[in-house]
PDB file of N, CA and C in Angstrom:
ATOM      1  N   UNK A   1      -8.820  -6.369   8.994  1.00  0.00           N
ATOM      2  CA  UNK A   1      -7.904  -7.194   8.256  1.00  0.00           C
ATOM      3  C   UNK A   1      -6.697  -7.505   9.130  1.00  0.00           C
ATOM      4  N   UNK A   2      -6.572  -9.026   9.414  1.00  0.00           N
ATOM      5  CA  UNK A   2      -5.268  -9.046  10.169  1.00  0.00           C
ATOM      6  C   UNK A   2      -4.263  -9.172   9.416  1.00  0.00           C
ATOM      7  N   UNK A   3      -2.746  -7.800   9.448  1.00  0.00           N
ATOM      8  CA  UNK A   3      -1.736  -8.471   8.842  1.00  0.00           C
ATOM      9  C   UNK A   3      -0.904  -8.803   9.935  1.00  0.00           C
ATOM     10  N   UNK A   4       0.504  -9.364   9.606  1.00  0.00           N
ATOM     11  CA  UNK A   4       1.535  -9.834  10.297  1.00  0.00           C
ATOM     12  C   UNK A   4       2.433  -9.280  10.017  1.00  0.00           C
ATOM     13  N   UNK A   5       3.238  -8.387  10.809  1.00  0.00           N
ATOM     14  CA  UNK A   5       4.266  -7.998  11.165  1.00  0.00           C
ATOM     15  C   UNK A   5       5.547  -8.562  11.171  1.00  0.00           C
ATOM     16  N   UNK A   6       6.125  -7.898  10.418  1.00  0.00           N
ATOM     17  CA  UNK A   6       8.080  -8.968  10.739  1.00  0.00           C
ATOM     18  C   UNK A   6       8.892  -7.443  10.942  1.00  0.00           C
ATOM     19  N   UNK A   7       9.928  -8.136  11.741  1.00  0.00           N
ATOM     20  CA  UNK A   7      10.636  -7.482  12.409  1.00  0.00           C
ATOM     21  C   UNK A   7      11.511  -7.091  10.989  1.00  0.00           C
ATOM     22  N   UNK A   8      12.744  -6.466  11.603  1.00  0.00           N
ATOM     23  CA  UNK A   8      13.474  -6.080  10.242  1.00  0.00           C
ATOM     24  C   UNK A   8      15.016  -7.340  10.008  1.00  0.00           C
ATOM     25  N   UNK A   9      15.197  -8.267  11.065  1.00  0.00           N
ATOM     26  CA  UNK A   9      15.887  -9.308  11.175  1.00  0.00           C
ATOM     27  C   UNK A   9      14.805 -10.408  10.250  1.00  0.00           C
ATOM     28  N   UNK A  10      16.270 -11.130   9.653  1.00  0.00           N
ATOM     29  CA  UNK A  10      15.667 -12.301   9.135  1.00  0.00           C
ATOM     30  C   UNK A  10      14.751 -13.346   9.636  1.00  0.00           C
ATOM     31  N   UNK A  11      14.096 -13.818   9.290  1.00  0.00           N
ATOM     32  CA  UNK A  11      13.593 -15.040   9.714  1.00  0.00           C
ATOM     33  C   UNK A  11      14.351 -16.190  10.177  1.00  0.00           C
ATOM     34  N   UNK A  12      13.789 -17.162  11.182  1.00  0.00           N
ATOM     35  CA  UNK A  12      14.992 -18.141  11.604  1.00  0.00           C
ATOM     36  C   UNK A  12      14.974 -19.192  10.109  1.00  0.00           C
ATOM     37  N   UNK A  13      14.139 -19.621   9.717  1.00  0.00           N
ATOM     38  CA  UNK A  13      13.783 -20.483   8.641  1.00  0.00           C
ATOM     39  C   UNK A  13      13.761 -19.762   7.529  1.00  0.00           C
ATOM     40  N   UNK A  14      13.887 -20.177   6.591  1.00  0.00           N
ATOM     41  CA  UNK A  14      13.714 -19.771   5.015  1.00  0.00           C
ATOM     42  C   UNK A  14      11.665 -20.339   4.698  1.00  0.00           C
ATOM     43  N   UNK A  15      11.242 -19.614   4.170  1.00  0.00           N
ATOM     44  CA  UNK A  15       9.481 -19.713   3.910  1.00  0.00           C
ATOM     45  C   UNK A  15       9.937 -20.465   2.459  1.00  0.00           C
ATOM     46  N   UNK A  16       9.092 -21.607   2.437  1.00  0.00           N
ATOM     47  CA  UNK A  16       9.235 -22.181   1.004  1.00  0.00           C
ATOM     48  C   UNK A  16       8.000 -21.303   0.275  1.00  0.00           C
ATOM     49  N   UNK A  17       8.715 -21.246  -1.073  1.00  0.00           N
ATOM     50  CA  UNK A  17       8.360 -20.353  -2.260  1.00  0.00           C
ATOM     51  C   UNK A  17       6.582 -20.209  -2.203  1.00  0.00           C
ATOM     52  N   UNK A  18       6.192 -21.162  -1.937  1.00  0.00           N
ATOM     53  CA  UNK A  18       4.629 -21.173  -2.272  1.00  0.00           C
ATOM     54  C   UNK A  18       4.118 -20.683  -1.095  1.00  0.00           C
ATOM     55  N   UNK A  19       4.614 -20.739  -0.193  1.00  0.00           N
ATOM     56  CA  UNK A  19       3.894 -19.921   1.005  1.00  0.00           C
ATOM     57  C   UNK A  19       4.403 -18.281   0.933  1.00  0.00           C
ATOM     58  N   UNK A  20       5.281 -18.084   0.630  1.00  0.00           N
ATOM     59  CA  UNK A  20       5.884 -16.373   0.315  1.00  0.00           C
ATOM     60  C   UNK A  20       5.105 -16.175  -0.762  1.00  0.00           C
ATOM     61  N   UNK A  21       4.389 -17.041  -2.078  1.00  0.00           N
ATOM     62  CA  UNK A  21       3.502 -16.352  -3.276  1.00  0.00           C
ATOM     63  C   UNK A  21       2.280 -16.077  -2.871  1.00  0.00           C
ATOM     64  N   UNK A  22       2.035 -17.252  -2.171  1.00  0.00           N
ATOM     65  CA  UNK A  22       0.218 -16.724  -0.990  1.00  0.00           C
ATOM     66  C   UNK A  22       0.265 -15.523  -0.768  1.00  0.00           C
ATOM     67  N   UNK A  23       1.390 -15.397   0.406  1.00  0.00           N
ATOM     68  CA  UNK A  23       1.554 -14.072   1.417  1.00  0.00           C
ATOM     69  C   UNK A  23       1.727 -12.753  -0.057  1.00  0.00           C
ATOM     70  N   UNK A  24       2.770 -12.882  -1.016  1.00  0.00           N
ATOM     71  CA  UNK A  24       2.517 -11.796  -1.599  1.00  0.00           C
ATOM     72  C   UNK A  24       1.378 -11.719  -2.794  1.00  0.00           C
ATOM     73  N   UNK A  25       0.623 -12.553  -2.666  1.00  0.00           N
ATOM     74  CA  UNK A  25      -1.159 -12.528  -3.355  1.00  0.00           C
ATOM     75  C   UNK A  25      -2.017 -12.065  -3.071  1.00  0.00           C
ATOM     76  N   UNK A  26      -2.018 -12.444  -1.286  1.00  0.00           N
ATOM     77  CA  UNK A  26      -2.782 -11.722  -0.336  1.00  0.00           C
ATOM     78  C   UNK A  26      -2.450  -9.912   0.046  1.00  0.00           C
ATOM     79  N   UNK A  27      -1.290  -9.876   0.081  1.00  0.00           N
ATOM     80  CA  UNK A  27      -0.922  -8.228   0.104  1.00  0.00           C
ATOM     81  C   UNK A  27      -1.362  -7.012  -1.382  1.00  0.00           C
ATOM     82  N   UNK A  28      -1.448  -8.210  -2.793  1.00  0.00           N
ATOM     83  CA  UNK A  28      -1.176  -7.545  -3.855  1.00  0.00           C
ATOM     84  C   UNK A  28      -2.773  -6.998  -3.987  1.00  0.00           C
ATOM     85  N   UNK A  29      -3.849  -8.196  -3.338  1.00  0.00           N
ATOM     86  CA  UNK A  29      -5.193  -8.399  -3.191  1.00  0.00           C
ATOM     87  C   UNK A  29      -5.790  -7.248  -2.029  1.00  0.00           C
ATOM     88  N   UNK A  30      -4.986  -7.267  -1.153  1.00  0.00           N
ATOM     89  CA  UNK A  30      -5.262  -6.130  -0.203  1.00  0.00           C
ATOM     90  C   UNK A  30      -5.083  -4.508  -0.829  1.00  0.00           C
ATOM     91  N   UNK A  31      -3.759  -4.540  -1.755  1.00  0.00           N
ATOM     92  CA  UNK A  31      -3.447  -3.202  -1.990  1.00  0.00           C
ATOM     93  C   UNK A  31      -4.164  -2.817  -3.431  1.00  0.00           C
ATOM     94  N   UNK A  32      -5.042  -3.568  -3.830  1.00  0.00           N
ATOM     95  CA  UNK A  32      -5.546  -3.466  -4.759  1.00  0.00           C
ATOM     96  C   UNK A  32      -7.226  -2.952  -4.478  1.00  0.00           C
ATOM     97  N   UNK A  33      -7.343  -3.828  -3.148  1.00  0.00           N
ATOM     98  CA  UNK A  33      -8.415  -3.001  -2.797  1.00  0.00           C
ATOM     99  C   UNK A  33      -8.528  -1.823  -1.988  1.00  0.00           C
ATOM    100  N   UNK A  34      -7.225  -1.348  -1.800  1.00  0.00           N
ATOM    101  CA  UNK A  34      -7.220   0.053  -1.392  1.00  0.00           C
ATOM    102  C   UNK A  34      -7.309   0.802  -2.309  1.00  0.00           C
ATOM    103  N   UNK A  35      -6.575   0.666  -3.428  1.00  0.00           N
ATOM    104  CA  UNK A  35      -6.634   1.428  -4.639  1.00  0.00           C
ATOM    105  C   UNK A  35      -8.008   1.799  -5.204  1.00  0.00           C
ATOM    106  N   UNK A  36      -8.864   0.620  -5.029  1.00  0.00           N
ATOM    107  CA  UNK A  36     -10.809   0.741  -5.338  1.00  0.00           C
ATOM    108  C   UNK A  36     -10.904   1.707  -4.426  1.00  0.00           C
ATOM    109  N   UNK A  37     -10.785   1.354  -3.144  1.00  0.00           N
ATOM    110  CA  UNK A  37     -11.109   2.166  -2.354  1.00  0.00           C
ATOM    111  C   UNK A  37     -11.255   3.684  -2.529  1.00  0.00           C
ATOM    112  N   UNK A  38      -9.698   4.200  -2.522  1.00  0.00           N
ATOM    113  CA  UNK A  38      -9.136   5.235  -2.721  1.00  0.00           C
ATOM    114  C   UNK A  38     -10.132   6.259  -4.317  1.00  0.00           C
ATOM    115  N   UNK A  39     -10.087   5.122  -5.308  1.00  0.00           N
ATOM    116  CA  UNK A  39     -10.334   5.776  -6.361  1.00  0.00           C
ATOM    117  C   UNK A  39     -12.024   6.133  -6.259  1.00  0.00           C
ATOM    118  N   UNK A  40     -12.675   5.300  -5.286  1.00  0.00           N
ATOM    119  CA  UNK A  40     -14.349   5.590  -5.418  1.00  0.00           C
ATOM    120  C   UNK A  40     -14.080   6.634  -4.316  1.00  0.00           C
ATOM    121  N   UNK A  41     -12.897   6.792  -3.402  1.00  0.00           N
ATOM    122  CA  UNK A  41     -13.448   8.374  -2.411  1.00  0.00           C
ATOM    123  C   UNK A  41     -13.214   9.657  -3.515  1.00  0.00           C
ATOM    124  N   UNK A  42     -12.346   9.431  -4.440  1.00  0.00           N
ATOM    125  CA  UNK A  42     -11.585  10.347  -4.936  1.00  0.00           C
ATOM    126  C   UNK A  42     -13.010  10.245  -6.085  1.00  0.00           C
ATOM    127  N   UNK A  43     -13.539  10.187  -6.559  1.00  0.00           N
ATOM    128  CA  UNK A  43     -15.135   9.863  -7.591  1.00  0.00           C
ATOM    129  C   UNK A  43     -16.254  10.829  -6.589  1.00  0.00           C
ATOM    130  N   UNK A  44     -16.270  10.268  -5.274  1.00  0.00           N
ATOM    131  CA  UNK A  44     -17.284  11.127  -4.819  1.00  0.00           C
ATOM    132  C   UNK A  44     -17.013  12.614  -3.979  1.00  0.00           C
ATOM    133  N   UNK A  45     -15.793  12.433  -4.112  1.00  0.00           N
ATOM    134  CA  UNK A  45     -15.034  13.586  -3.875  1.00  0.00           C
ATOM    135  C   UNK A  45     -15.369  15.201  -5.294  1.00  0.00           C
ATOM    136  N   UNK A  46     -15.224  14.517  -6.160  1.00  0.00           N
ATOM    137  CA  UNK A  46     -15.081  15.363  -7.171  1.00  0.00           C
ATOM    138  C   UNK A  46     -16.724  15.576  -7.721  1.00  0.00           C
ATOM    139  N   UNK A  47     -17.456  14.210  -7.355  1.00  0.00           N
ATOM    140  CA  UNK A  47     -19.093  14.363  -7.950  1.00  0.00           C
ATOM    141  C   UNK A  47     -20.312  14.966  -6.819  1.00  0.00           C
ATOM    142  N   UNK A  48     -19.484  14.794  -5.595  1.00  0.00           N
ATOM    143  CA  UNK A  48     -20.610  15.629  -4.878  1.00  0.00           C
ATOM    144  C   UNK A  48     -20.236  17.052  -4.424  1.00  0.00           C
ATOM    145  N   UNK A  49     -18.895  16.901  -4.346  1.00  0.00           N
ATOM    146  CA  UNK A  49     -18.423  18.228  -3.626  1.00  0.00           C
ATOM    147  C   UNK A  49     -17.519  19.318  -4.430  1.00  0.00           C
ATOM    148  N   UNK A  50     -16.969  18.356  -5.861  1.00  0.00           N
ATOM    149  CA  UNK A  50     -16.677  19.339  -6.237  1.00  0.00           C
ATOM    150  C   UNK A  50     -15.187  19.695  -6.293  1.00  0.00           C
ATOM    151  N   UNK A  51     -14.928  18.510  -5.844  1.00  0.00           N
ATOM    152  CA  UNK A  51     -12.990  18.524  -4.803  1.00  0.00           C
ATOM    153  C   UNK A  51     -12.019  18.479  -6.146  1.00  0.00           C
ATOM    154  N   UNK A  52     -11.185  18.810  -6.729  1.00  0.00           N
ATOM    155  CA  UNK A  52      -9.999  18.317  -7.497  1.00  0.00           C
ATOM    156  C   UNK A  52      -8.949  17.839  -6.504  1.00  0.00           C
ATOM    157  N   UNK A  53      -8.660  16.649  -7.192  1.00  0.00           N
ATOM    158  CA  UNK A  53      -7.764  16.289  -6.143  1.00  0.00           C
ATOM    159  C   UNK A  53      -6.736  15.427  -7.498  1.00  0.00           C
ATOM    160  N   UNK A  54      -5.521  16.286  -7.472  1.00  0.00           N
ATOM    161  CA  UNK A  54      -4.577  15.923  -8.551  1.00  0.00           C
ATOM    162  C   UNK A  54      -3.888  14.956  -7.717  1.00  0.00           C
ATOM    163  N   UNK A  55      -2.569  14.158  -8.696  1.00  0.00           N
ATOM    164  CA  UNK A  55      -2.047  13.098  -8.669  1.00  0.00           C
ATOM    165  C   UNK A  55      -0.757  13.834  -8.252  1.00  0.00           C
ATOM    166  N   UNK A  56       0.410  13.500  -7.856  1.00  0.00           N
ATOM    167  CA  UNK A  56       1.852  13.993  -7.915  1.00  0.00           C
ATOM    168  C   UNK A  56       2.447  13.181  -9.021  1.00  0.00           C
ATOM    169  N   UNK A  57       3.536  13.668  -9.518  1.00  0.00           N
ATOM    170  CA  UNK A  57       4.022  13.044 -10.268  1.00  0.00           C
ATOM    171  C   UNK A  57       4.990  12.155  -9.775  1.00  0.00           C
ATOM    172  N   UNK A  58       4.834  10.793 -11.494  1.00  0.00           N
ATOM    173  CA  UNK A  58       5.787   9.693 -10.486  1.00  0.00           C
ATOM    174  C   UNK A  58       7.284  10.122  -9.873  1.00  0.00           C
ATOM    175  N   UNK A  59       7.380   9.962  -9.230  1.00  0.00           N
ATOM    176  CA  UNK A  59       8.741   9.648  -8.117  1.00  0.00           C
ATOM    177  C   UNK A  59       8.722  10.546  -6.941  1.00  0.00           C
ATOM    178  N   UNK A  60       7.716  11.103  -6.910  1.00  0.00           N
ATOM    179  CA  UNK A  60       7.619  12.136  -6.054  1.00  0.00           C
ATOM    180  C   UNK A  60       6.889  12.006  -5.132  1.00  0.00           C
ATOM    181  N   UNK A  61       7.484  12.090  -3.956  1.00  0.00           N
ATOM    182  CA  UNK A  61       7.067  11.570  -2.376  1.00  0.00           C
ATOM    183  C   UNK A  61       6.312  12.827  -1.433  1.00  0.00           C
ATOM    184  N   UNK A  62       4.932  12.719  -1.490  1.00  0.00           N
ATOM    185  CA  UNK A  62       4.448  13.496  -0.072  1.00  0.00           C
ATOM    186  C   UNK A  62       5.038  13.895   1.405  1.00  0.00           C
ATOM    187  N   UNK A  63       6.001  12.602   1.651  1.00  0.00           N
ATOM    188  CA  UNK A  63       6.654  12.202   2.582  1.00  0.00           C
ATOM    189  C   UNK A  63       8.034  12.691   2.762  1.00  0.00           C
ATOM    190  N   UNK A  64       8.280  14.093   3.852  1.00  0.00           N
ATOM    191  CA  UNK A  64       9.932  14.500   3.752  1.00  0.00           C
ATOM    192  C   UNK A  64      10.331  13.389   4.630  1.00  0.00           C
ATOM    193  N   UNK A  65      11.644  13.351   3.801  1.00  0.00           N
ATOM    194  CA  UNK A  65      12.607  11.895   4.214  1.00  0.00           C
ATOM    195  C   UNK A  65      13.513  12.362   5.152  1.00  0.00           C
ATOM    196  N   UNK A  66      13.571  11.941   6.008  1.00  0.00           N
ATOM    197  CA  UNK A  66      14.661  12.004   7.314  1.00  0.00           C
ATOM    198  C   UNK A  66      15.965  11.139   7.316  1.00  0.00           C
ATOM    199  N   UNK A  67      16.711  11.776   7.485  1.00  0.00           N
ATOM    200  CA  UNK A  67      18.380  11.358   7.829  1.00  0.00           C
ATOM    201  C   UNK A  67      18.251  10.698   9.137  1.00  0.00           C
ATOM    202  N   UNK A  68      18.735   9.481   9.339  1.00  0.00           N
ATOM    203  CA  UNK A  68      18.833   8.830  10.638  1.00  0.00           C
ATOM    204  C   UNK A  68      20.321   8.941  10.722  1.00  0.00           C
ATOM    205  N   UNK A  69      21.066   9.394  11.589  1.00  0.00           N
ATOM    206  CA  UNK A  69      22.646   9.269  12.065  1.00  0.00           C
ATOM    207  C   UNK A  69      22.788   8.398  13.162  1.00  0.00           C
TER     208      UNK A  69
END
């Protein structure tokens, strides 16, 4: 899947509206099929092997957050 990368600076141009709803259709379409994804490993996870594999609760990040100074 090719995505495109943007820097963390603005764009020189402003994207008219209908090309930014594509781009976030195509991402919503991508992350939606990760979610299939995710949920049929997590199915054969639990039906062949046996795995529990719980959820965290919402707001709660896997990820320790780092202080940048």
């Amino acid at each position: 899947m090719g995505k495109k990368v943007q820097g963390m600076s603005a764009p020189s141009k402003p994207v008219p509206p209908e090309q930014r709803i594509k781009e976030l259709e195509l991402q919503l379409k991508e992350a939606q099929q990760k979610a299939a994804f995710f949920e049929a490993v997590v199915g054969v996870l639990k039906r062949d092997y046996g795995v529990q594999v719980a959820k965290k609760p919402v707001g709660k990040s896997s990820r320790k957050s780092s202080s940048k100074d």
